[in-house]
N, C-alpha and C. Protein backbone atom coordinates (compact mmCIF):
# COMPACT_ATOMS: atom_id res chain seq x y z
N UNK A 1 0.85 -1.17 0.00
CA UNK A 1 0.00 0.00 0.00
C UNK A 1 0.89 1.24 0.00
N UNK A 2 0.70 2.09 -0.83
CA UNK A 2 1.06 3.23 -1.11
C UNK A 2 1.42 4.39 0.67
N UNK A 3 2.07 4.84 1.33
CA UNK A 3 1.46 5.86 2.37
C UNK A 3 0.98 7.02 1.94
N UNK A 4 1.16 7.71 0.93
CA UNK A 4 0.65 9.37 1.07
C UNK A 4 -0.42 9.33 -0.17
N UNK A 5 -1.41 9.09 0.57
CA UNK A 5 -2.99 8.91 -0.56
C UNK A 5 -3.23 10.35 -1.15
N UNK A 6 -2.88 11.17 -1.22
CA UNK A 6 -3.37 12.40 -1.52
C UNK A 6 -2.44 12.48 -2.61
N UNK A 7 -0.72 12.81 -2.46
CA UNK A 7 -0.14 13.11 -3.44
C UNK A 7 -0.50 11.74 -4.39
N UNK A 8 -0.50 10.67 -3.96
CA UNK A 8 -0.14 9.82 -5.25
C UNK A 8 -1.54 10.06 -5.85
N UNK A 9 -2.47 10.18 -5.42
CA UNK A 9 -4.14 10.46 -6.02
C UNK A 9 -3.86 11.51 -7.21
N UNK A 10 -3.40 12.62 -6.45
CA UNK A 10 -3.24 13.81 -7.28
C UNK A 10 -2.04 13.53 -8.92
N UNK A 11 -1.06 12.43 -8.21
CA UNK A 11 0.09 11.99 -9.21
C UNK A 11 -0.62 10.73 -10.41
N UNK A 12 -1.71 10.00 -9.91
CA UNK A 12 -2.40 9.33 -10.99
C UNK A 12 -3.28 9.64 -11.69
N UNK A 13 -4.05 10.87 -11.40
CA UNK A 13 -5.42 12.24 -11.85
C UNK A 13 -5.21 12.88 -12.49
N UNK A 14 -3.77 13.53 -12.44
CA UNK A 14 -3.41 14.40 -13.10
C UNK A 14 -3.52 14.72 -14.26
N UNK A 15 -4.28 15.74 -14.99
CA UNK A 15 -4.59 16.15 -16.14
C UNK A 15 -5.62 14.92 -16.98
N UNK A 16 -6.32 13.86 -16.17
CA UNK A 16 -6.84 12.99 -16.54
C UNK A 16 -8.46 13.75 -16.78
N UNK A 17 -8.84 12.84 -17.92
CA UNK A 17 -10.47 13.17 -17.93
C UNK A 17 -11.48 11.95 -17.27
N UNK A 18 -11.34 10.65 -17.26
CA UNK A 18 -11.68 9.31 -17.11
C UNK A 18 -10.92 8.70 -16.03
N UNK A 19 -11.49 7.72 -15.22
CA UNK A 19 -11.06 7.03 -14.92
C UNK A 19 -11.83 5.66 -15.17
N UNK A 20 -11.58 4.62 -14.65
CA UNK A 20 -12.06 3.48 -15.01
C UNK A 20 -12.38 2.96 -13.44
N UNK A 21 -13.72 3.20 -13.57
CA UNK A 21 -14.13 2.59 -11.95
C UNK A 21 -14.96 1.46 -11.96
N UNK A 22 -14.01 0.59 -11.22
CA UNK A 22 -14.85 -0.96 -10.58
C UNK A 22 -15.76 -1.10 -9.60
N UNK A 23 -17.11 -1.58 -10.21
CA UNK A 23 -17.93 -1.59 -9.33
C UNK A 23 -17.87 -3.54 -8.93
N UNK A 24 -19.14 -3.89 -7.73
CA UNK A 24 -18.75 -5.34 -7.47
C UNK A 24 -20.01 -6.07 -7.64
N UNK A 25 -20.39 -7.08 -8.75
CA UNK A 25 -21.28 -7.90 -8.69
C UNK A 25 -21.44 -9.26 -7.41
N UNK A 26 -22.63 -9.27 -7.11
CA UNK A 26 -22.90 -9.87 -5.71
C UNK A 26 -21.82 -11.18 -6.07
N UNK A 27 -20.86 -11.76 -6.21
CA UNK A 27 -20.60 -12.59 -6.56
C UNK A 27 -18.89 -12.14 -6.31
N UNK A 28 -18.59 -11.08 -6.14
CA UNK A 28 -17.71 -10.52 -6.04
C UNK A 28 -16.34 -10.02 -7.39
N UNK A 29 -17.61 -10.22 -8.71
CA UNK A 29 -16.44 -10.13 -9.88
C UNK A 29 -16.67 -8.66 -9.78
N UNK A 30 -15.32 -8.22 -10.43
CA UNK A 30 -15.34 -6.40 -10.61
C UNK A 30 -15.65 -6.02 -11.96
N UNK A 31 -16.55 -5.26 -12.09
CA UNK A 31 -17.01 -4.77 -13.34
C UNK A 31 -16.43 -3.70 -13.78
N UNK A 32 -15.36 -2.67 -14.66
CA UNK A 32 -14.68 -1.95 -14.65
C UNK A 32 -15.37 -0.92 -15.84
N UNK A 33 -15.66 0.40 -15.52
CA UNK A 33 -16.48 1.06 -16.51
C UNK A 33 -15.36 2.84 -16.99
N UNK A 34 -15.09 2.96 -17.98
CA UNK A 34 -14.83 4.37 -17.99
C UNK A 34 -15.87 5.35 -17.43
N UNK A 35 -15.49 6.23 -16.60
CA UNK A 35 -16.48 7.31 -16.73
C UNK A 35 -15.54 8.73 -16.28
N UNK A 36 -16.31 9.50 -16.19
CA UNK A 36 -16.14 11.22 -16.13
C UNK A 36 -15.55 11.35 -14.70
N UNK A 37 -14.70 11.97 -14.26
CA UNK A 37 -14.83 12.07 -12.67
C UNK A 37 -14.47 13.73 -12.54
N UNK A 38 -14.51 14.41 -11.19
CA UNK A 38 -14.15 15.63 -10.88
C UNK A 38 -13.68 15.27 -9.63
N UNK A 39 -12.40 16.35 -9.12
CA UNK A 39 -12.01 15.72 -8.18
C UNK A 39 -11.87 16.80 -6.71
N UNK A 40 -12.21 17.03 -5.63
CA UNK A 40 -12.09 17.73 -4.69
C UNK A 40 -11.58 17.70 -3.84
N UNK A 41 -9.76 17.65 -2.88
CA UNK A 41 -9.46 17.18 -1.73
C UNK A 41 -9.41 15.95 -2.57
N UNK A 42 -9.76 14.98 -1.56
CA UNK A 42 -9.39 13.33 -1.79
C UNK A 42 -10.46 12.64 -2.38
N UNK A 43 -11.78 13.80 -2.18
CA UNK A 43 -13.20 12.90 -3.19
C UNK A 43 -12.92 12.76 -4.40
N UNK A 44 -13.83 12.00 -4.80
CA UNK A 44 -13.81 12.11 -6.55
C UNK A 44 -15.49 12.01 -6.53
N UNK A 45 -15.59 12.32 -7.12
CA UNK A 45 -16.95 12.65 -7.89
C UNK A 45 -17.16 12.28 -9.04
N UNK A 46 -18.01 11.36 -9.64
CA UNK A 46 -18.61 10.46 -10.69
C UNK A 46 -20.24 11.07 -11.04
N UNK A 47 -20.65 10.47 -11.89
CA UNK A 47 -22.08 10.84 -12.03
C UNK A 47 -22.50 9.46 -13.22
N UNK A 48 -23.67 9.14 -13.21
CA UNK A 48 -24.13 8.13 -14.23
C UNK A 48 -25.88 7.99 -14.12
N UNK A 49 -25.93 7.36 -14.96
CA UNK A 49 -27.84 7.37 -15.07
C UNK A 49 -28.05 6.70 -13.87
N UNK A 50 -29.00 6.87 -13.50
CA UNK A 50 -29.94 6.66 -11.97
C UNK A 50 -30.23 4.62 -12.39
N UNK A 51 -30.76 4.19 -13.26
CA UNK A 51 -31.29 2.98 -13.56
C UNK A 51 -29.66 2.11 -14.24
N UNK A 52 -28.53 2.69 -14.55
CA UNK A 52 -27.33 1.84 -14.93
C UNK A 52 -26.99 1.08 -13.80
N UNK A 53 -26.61 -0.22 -14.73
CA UNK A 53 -26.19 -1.54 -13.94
C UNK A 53 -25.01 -0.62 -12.29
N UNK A 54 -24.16 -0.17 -13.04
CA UNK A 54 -23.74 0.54 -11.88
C UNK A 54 -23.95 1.23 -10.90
N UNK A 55 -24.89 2.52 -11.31
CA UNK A 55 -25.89 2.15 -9.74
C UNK A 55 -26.20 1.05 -8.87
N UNK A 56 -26.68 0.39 -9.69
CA UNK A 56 -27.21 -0.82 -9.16
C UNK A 56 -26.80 -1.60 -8.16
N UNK A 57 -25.44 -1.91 -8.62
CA UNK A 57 -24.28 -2.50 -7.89
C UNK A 57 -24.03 -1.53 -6.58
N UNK A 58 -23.98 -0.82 -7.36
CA UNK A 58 -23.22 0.48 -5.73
C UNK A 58 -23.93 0.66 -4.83
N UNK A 59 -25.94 0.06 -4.99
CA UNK A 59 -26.30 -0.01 -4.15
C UNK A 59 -26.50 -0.99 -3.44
N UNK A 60 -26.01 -2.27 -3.72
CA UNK A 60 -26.15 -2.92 -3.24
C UNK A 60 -24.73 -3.13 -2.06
N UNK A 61 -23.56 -2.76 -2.85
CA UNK A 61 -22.29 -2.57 -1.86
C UNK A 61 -21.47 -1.54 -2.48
N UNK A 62 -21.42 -0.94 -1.50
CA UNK A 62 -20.63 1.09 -1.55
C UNK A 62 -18.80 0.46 -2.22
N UNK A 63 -18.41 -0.44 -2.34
CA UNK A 63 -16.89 -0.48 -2.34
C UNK A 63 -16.79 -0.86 -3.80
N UNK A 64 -16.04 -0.15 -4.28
CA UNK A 64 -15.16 0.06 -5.56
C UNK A 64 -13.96 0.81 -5.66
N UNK A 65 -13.23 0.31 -6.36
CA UNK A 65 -12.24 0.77 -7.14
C UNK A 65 -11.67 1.38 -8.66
N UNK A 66 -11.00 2.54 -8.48
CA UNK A 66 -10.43 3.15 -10.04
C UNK A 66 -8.87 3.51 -10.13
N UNK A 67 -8.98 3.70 -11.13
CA UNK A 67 -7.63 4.33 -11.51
C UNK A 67 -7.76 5.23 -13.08
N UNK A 68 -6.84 5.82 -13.31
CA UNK A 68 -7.09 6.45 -14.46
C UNK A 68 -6.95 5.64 -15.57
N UNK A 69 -7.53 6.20 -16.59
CA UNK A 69 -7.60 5.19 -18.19
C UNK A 69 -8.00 6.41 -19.37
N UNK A 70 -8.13 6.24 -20.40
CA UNK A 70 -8.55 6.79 -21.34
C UNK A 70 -10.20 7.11 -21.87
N UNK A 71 -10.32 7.61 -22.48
CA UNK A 71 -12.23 7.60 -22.81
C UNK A 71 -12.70 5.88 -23.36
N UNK A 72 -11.86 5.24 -24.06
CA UNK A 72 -12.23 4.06 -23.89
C UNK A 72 -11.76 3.29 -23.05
N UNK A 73 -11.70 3.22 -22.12
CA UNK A 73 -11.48 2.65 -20.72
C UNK A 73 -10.01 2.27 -20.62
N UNK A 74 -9.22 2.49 -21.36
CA UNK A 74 -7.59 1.45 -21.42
C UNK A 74 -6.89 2.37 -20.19
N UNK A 75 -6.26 1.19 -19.58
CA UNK A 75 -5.65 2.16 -18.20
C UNK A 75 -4.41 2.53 -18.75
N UNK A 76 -3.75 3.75 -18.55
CA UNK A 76 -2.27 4.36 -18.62
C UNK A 76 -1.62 2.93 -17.94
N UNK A 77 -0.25 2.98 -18.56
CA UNK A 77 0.60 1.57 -18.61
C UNK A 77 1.29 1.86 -17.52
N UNK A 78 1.76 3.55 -17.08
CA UNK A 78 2.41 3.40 -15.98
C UNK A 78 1.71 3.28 -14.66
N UNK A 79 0.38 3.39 -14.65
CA UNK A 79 -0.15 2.82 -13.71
C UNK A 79 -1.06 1.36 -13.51
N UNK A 80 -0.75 0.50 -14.52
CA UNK A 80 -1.58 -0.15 -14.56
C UNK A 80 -1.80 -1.22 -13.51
N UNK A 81 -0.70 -1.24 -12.41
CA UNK A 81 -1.05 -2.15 -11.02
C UNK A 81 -1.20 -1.66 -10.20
N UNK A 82 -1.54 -0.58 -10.22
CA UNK A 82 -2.39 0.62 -9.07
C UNK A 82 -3.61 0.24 -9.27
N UNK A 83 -4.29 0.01 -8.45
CA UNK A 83 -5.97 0.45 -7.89
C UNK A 83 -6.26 1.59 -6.37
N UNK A 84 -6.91 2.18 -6.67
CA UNK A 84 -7.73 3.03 -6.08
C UNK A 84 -8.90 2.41 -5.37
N UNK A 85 -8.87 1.85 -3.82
CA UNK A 85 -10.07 1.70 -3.31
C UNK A 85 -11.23 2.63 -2.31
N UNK A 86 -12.11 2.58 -2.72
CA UNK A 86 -13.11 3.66 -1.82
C UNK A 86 -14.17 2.96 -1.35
N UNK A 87 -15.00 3.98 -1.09
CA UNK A 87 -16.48 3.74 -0.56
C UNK A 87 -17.06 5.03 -1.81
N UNK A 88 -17.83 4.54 -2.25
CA UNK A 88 -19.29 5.47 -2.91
C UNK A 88 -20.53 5.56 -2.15
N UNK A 89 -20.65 6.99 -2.36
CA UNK A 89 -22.17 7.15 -1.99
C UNK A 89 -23.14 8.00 -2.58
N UNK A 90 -24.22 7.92 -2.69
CA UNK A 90 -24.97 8.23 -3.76
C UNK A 90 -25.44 10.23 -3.24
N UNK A 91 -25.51 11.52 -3.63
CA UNK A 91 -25.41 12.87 -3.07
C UNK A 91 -26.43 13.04 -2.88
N UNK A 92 -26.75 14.14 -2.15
CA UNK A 92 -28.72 14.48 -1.75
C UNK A 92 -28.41 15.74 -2.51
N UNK A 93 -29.60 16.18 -2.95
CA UNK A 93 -29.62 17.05 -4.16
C UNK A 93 -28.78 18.43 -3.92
N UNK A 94 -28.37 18.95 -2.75
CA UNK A 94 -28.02 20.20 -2.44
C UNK A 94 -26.45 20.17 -3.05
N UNK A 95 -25.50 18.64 -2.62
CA UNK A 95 -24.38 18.40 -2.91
C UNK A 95 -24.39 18.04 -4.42
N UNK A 96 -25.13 17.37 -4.78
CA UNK A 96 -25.40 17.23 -6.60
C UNK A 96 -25.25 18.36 -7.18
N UNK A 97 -25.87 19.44 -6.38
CA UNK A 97 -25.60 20.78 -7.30
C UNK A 97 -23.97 21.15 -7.45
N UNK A 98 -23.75 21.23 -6.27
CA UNK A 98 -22.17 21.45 -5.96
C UNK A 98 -21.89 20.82 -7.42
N UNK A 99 -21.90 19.59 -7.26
CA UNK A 99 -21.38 18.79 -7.89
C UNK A 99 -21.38 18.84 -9.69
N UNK A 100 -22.17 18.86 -9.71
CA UNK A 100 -22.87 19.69 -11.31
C UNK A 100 -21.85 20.67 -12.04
N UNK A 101 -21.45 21.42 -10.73
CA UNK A 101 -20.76 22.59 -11.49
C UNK A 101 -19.63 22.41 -11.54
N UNK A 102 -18.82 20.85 -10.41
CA UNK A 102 -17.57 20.74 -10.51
C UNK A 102 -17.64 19.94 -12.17
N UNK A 103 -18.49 19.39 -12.65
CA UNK A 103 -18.18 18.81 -14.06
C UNK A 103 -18.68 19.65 -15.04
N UNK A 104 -18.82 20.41 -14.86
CA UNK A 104 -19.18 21.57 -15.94
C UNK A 104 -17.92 22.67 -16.18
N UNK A 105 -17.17 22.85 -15.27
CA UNK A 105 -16.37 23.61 -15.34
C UNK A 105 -14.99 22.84 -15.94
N UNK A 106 -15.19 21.59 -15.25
CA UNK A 106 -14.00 20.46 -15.91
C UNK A 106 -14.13 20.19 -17.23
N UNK A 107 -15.60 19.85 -18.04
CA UNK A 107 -16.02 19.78 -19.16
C UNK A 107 -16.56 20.12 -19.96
N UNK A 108 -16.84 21.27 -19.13
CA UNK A 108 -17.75 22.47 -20.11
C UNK A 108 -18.75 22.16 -20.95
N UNK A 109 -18.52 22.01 -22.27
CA UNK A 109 -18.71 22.04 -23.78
C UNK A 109 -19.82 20.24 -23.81
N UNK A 110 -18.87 19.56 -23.65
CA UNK A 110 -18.69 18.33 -23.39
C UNK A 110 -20.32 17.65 -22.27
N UNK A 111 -19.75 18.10 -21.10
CA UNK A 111 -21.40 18.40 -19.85
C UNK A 111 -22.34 18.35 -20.56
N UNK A 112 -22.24 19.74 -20.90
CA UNK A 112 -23.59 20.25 -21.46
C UNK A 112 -24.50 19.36 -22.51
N UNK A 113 -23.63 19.18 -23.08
CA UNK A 113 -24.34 18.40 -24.12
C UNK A 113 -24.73 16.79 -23.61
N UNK A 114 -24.11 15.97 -22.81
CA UNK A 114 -24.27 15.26 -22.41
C UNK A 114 -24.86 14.48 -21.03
N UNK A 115 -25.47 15.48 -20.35
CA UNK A 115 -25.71 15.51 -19.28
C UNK A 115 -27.16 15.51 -19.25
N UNK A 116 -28.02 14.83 -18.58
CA UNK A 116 -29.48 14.67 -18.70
C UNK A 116 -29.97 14.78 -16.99
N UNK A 117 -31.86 14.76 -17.41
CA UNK A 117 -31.97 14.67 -16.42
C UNK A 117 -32.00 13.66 -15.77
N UNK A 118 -31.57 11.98 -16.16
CA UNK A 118 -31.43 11.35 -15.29
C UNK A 118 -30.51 10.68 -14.38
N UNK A 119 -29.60 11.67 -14.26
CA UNK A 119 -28.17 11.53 -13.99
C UNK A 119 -28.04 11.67 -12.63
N UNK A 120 -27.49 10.60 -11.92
CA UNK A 120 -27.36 10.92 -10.30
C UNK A 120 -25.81 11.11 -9.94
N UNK A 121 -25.33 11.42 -9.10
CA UNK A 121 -24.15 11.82 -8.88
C UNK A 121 -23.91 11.08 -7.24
N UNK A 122 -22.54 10.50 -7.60
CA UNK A 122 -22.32 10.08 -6.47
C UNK A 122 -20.39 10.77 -6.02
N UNK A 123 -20.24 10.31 -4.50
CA UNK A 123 -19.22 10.66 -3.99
C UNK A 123 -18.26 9.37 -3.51
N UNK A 124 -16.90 9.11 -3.97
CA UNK A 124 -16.10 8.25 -3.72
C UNK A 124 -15.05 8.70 -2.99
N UNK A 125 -15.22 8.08 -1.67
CA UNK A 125 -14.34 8.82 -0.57
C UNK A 125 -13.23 7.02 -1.06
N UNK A 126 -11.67 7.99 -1.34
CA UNK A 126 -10.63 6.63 -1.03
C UNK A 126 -10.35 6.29 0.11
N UNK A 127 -10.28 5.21 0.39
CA UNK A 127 -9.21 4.25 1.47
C UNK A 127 -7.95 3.77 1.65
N UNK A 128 -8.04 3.28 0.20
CA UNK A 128 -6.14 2.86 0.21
C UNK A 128 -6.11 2.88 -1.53
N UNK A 129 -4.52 2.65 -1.53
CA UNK A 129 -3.76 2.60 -2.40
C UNK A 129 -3.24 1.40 -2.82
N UNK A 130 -3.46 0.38 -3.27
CA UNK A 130 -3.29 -0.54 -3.61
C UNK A 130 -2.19 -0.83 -4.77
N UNK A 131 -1.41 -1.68 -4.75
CA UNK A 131 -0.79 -2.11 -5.90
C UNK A 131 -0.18 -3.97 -5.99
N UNK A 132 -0.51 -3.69 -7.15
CA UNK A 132 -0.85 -5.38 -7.47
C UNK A 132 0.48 -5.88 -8.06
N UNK A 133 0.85 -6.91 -7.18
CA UNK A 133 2.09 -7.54 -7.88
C UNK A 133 2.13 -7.67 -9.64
N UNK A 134 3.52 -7.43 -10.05
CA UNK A 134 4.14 -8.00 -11.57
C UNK A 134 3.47 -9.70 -11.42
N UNK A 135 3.48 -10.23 -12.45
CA UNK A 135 3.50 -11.53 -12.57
C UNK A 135 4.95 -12.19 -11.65
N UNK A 136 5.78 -11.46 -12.15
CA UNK A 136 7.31 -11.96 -11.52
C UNK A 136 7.38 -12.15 -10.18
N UNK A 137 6.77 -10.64 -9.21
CA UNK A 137 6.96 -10.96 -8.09
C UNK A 137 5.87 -11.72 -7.69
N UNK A 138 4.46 -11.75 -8.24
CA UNK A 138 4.49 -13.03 -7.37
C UNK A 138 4.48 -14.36 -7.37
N UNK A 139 5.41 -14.68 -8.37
CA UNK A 139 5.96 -15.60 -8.32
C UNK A 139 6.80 -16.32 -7.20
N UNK A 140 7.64 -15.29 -6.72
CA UNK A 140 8.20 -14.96 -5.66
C UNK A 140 8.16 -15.26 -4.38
N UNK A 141 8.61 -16.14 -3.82
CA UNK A 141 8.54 -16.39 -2.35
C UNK A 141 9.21 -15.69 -1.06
């Protein structure tokens, strides 16, 4: 595990538009989705349709994981055994607003056009920093 969650957050975000966040089917496989994020302090902020499978999941258990990736979901290579674990939670409308304007200002052009009304917004507080062995090491005893 990583110790300083903030800088390395800020060192894997950086200038990113997407990340690729894992949500968890009751079964415990991780479902990994590109989406939009904005970021505040150590939150990140997501948003997606109210009725997507991902909601869905998140309500059934708050814990997922991301890391950054591209608009089609491919993760940057230098991070690709980093994960990002949190808790999500779904905003009550006063913080949605907040929230609204942190992806509007990040995406402007982009938002606008894409943004509906059935869009809920949630908040992903991290926990840890994770990183996943090379094949090599764990091979490794």
């Amino acid at each position: 595990m990583v110790s300083n969650i903030t800088q390395t957050i800020d060192k894997i975000l950086h200038n990113q538009k997407c990340i690729s966040l894992s949500t968890y089917k009751e079964n415990g496989e991780g479902v990994p989705t590109p989406v939009w994020f904005a970021k505040e302090n150590n939150d990140i902020y997501i948003m997606t349709e109210e009725q997507s499978w991902k909601a869905k999941r998140i309500k059934k258990s708050s814990k997922v994981a991301f890391v950054s990736c591209s608009y089609r979901g491919k993760i940057r290579r230098k991070f690709k055994d980093l994960r990002i674990v949190g808790k999500a939670e779904f905003l009550e409308q006063e913080e949605s607003k907040k929230t609204q304007q942190r992806f509007a200002k990040k995406y402007w052009a982009l938002y606008r056009f894409f943004r509906n009304k059935n869009y809920v917004f949630l908040k992903i507080s991290p926990t840890a920093i994770l990183k996943e062995p090379d094949a090599e090491e764990a091979c490794e005893d």
